[in-house]
N, C-alpha and C. Protein backbone atom coordinates (compact mmCIF):
# COMPACT_ATOMS: atom_id res chain seq x y z
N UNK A 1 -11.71 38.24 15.45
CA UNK A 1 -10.78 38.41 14.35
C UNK A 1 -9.47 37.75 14.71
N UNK A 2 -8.80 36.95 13.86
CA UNK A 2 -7.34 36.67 14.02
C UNK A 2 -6.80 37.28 13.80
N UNK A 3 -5.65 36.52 14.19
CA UNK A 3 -3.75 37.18 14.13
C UNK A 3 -3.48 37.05 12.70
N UNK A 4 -3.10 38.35 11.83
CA UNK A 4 -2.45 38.69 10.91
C UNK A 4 -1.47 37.78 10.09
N UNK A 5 -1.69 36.77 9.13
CA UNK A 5 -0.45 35.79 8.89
C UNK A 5 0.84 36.78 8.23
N UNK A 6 1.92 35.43 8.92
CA UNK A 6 3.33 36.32 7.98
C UNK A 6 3.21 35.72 7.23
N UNK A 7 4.52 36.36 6.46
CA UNK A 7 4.87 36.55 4.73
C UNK A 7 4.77 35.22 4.32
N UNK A 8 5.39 34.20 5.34
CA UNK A 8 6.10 32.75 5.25
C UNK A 8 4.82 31.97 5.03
N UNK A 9 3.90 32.42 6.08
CA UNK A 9 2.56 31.91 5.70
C UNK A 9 1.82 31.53 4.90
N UNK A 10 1.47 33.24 4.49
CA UNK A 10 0.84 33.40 3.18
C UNK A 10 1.30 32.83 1.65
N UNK A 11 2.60 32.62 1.84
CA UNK A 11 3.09 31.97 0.76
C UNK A 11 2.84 30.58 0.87
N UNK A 12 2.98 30.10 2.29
CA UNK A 12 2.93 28.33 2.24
C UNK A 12 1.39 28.19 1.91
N UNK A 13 0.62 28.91 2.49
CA UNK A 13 -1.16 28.53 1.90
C UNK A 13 -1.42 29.10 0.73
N UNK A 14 -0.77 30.37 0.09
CA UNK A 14 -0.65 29.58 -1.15
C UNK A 14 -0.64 28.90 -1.92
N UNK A 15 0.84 27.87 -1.53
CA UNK A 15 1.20 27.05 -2.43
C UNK A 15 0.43 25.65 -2.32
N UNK A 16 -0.09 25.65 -0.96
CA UNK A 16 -1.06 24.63 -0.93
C UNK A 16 -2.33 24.27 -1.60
N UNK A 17 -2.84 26.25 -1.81
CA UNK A 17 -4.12 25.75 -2.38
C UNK A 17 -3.68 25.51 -3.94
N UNK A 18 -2.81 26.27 -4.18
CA UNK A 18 -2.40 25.50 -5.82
C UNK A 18 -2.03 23.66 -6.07
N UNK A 19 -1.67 23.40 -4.99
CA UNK A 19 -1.23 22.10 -5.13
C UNK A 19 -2.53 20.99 -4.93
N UNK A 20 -3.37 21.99 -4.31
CA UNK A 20 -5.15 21.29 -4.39
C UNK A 20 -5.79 21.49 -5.34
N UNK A 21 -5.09 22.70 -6.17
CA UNK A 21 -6.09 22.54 -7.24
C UNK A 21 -5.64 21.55 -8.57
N UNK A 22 -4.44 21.60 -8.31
CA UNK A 22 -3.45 20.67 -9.31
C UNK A 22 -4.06 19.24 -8.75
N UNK A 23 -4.13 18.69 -7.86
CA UNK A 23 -4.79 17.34 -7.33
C UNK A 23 -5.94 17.30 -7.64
N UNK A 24 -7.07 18.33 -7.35
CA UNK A 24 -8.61 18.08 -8.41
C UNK A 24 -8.59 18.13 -9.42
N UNK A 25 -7.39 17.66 -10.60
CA UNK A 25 -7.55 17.80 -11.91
C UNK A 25 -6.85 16.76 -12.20
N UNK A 26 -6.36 16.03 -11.28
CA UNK A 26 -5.63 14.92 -11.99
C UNK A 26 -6.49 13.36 -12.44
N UNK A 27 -6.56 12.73 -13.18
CA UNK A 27 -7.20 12.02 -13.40
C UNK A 27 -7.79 10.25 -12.02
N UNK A 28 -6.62 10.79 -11.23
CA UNK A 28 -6.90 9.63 -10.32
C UNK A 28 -8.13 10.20 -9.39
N UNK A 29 -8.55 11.51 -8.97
CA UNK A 29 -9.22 12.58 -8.71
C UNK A 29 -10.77 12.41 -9.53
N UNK A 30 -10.16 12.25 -10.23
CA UNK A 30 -11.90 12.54 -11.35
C UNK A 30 -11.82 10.91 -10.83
N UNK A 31 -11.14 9.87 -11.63
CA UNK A 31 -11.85 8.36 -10.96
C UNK A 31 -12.57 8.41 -9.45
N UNK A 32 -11.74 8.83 -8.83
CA UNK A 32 -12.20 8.74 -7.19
C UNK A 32 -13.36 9.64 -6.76
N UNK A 33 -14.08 10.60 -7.46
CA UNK A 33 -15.04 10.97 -7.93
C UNK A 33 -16.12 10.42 -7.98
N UNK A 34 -15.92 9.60 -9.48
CA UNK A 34 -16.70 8.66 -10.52
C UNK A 34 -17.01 7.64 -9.25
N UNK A 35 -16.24 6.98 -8.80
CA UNK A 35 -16.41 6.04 -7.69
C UNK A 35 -17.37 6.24 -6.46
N UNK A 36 -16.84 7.57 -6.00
CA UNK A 36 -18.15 7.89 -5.20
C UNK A 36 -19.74 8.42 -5.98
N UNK A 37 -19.69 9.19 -6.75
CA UNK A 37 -20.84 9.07 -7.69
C UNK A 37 -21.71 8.02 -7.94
N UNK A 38 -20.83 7.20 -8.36
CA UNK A 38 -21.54 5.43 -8.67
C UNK A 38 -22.41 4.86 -7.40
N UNK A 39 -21.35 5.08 -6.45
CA UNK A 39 -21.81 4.60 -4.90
C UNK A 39 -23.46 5.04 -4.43
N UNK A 40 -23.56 6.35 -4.60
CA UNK A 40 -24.23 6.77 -4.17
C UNK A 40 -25.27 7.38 -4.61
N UNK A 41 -25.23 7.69 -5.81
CA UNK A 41 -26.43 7.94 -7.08
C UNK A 41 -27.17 7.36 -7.76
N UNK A 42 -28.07 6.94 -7.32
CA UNK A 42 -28.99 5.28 -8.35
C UNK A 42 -29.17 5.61 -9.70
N UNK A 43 -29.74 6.94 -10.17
CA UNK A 43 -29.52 7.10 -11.51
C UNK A 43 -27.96 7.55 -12.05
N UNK A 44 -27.00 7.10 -11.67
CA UNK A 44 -25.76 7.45 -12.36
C UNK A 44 -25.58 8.05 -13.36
N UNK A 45 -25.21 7.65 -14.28
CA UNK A 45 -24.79 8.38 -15.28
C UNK A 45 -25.71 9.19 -15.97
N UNK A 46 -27.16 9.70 -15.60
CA UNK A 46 -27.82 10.57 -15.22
C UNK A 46 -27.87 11.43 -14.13
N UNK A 47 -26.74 12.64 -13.85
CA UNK A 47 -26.48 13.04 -12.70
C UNK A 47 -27.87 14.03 -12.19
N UNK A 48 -28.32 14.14 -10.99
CA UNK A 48 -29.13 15.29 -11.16
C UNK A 48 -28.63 16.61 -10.84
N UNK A 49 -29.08 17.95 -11.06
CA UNK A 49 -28.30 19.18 -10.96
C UNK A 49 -27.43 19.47 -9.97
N UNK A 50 -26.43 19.97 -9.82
CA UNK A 50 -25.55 20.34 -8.37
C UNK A 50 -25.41 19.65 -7.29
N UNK A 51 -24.81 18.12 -8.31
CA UNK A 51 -24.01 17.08 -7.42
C UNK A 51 -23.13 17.73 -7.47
N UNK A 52 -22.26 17.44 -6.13
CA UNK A 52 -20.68 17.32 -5.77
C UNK A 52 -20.31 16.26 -4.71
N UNK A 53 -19.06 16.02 -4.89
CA UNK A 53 -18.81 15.32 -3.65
C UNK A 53 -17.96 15.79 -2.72
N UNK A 54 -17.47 15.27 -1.97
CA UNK A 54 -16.95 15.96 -0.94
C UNK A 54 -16.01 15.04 0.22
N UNK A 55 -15.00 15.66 0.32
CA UNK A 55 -13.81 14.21 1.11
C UNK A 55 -14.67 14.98 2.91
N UNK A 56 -14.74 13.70 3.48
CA UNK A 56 -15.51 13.71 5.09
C UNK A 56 -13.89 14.51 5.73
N UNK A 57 -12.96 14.21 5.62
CA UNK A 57 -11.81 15.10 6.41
C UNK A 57 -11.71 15.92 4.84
N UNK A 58 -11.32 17.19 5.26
CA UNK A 58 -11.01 18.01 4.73
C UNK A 58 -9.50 17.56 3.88
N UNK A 59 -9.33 17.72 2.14
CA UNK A 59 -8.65 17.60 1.23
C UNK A 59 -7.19 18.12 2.22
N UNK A 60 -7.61 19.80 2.57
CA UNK A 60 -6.21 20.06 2.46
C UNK A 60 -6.11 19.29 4.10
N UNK A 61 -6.46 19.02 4.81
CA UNK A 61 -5.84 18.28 6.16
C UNK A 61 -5.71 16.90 5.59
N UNK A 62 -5.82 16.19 5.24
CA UNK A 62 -5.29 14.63 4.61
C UNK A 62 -3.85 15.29 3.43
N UNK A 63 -3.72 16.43 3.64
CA UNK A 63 -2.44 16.70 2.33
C UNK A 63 -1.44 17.01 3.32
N UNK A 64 -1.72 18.00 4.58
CA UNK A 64 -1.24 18.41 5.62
C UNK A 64 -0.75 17.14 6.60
N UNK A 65 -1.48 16.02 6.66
CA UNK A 65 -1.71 15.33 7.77
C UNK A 65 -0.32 14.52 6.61
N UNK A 66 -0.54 14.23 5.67
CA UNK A 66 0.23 12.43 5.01
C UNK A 66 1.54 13.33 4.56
N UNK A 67 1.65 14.58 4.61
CA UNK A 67 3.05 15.70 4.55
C UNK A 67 3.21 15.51 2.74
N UNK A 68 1.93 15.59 2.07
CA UNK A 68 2.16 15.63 0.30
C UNK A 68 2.53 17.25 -0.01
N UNK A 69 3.88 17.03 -0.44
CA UNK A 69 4.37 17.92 -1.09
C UNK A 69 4.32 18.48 -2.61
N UNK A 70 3.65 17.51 -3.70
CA UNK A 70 3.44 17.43 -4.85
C UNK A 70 2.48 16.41 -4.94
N UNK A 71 2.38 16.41 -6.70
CA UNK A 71 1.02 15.25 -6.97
C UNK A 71 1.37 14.28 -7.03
N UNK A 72 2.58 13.74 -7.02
CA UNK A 72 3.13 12.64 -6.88
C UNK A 72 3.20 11.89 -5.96
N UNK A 73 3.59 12.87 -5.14
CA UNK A 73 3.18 11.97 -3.57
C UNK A 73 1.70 12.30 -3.64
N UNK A 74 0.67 12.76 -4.37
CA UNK A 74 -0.90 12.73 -3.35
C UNK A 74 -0.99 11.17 -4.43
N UNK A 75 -0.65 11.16 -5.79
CA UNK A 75 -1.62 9.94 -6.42
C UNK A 75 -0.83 8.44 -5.91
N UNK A 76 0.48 9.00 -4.81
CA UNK A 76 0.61 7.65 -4.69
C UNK A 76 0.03 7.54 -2.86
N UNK A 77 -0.29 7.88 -2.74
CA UNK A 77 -0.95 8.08 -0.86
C UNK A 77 -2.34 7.47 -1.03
N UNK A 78 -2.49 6.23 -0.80
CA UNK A 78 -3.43 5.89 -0.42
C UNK A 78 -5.25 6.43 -0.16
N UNK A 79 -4.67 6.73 1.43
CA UNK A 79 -5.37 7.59 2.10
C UNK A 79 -6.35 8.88 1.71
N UNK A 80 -6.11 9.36 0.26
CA UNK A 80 -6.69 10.34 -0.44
C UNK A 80 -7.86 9.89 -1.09
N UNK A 81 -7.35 8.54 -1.34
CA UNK A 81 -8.71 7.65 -3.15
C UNK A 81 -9.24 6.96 -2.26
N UNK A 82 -9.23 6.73 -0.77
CA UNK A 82 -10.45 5.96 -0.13
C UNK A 82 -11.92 5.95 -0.47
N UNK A 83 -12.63 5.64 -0.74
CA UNK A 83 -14.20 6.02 -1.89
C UNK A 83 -15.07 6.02 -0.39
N UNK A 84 -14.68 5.27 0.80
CA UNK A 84 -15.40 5.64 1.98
C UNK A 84 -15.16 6.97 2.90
N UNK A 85 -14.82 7.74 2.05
CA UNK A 85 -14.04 9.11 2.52
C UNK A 85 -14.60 9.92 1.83
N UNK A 86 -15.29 10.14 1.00
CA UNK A 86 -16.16 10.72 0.22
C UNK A 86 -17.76 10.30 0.06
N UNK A 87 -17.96 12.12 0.52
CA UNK A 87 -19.56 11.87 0.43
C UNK A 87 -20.57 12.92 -0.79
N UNK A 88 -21.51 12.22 -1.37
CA UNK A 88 -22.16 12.93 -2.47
C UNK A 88 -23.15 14.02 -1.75
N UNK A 89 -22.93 15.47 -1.87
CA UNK A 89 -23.81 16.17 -1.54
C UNK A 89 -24.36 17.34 -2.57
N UNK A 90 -25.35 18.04 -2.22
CA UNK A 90 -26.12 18.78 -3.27
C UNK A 90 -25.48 20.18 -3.07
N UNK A 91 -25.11 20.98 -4.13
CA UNK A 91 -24.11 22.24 -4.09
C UNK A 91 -24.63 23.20 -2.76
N UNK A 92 -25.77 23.15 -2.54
CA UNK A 92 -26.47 24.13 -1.27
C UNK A 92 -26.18 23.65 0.34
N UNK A 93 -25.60 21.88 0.36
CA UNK A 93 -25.70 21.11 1.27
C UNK A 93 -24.29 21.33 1.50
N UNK A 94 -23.39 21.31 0.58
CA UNK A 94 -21.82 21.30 0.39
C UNK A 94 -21.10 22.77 0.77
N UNK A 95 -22.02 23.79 0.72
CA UNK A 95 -21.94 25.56 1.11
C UNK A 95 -22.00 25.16 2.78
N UNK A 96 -23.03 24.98 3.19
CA UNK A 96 -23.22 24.66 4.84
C UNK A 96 -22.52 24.11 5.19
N UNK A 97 -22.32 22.64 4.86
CA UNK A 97 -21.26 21.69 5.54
C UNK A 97 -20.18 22.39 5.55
N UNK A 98 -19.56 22.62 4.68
CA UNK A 98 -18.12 23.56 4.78
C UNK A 98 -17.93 24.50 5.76
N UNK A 99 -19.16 25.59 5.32
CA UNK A 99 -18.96 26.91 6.47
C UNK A 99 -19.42 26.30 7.80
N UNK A 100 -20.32 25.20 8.27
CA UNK A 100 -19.99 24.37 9.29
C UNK A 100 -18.65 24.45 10.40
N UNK A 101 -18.02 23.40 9.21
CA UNK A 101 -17.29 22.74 9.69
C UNK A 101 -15.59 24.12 10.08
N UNK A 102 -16.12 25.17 9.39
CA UNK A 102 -14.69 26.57 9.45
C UNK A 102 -15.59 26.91 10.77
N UNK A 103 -17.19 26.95 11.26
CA UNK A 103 -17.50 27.60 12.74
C UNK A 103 -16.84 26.91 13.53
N UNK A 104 -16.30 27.74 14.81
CA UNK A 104 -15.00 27.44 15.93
C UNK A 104 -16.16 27.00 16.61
N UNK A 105 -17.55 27.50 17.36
CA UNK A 105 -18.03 27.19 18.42
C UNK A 105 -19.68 26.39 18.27
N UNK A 106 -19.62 24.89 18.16
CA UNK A 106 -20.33 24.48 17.82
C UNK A 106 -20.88 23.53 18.88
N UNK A 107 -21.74 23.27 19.59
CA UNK A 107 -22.30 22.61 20.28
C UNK A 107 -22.76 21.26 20.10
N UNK A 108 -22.99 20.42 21.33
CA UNK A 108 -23.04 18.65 21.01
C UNK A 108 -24.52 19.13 20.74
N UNK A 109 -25.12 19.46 21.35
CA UNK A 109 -26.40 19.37 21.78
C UNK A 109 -26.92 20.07 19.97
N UNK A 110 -25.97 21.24 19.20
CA UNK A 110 -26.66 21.40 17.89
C UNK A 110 -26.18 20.55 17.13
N UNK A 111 -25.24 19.75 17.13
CA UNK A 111 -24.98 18.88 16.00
C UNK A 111 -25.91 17.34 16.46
N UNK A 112 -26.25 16.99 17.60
CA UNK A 112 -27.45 16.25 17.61
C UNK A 112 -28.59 16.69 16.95
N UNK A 113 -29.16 17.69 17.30
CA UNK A 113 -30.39 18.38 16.35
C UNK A 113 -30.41 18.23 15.44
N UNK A 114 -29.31 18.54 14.86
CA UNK A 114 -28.85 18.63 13.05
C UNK A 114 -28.91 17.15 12.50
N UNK A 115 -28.52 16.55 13.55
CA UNK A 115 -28.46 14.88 12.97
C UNK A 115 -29.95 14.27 13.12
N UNK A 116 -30.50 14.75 13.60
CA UNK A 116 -32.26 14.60 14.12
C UNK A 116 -32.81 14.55 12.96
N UNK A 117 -32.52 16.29 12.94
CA UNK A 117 -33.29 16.33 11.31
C UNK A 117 -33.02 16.04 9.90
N UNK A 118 -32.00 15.68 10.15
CA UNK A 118 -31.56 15.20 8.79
C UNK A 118 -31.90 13.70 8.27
N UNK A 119 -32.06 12.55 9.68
CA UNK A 119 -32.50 11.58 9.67
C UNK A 119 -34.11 11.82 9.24
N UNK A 120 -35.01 12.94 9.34
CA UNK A 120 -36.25 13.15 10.14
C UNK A 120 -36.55 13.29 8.63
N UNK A 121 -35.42 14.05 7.51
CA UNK A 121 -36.00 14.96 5.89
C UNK A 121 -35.70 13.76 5.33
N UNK A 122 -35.44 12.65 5.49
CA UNK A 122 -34.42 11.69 4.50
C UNK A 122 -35.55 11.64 3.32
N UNK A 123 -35.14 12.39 2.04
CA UNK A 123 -35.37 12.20 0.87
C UNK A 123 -34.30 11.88 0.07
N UNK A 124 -34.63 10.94 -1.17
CA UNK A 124 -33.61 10.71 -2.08
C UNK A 124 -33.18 11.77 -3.10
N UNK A 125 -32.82 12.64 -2.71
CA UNK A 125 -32.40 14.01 -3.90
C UNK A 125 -31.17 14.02 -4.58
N UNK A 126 -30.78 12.25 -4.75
CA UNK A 126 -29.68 12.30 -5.63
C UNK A 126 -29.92 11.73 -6.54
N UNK A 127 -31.47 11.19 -7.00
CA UNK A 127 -31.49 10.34 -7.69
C UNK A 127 -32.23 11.19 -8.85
N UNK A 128 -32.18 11.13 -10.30
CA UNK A 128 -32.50 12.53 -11.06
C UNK A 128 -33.63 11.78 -11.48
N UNK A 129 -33.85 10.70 -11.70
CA UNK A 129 -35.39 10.12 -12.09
C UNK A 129 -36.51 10.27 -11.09
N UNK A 130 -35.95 10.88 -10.15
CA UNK A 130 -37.26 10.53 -9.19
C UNK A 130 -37.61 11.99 -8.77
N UNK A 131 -39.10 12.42 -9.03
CA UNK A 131 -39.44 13.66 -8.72
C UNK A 131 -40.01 13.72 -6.97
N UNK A 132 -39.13 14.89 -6.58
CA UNK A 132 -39.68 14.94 -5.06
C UNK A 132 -40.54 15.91 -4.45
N UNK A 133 -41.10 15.54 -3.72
CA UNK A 133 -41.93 16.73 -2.83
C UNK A 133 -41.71 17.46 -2.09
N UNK A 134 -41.56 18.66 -2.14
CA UNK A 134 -41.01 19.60 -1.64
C UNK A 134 -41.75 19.43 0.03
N UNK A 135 -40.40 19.30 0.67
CA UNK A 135 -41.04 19.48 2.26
C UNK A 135 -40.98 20.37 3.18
N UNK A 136 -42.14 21.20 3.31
CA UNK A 136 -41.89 22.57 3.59
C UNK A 136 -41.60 22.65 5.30
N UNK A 137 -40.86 23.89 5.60
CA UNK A 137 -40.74 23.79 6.92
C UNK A 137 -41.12 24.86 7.92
C-alpha cells in the first residue's frame, strides 16, 4: 500500500485528469486517432467491435514530461500527434496492457514470454471482414 497523497496532490491529479479528458475531445485527438486507425486496420472505415487505440508512453507522462498546462499547449506540442506513438488494440488487450504497465514488479524473463506469445497468436483481429478461428489455449 502507498503513502497517503496531500491535499496539493490530489488537487494537481485532478486537474490533470480533467485536462486529459479535455485533450481526448479535441478534434486534433480524434484526427490523430483516425490516423492511427487507418494505419493499422485494413478494413477501415469498417471498424471491428472494441477497437481503441492507445499512445505506447502513457498520455498523461508525454503531458507531464513536455510540462502542458492547457490544450493549447497539448495541440501545439508536437510530440502528442506522432501516429508512430499510437497503437490499435482490442478493448480486452487495452485492460491488460494498462494494468501491465501500473504492475511495479515485472520481470525480463515475463515480458520475453509475453513477447513469445504474442508473436506465436499473431492473428489479424483488427480486420472486421475477416472471420477468425478461435485459438484455444
Amino acid at each position: 500500500m502507498g503513502r497517503r497523497l496531500t491535499r496539493k496532490e490530489r488537487i494537481q491529479r485532478k486537474e490533470l485528469k480533467n485536462l486529459l479528458r479535455k485533450i481526448r475531445k479535441t478534434k486534433k485527438y480524434l484526427k490523430w486517432k483516425r490516423r492511427c486507425l487507418k494505419r493499422d486496420v485494413k478494413s477501415y472505415p469498417d471498424l471491428p467491435k472494441g477497437v481503441q487505440v492507445h499512445h505506447k508512453t502513457e498520455l498523461s507522462r508525454l503531458v507531464i514530461k513536455n510540462k502542458i498546462r492547457s490544450v493549447k499547449d497539448a495541440i501545439r506540442c508536437a510530440e502528442l500527434w506522432e501516429t508512430h506513438l499510437g497503437i490499435t488494440l482490442k478493448r480486452g488487450e487495452h485492460f491488460i496492457f494498462t494494468k501491465l504497465r501500473r504492475y511495479k514488479y515485472l520481470t525480463r524473463g515475463f515480458i520475453v514470454l509475453l513477447k513469445d506469445w504474442m508473436e506465436e497468436c499473431k492473428i489479424d483481429h483488427l480486420d472486421a471482414n475477416k472471420k477468425s478461428k478461435g485459438k484455444g489455449i
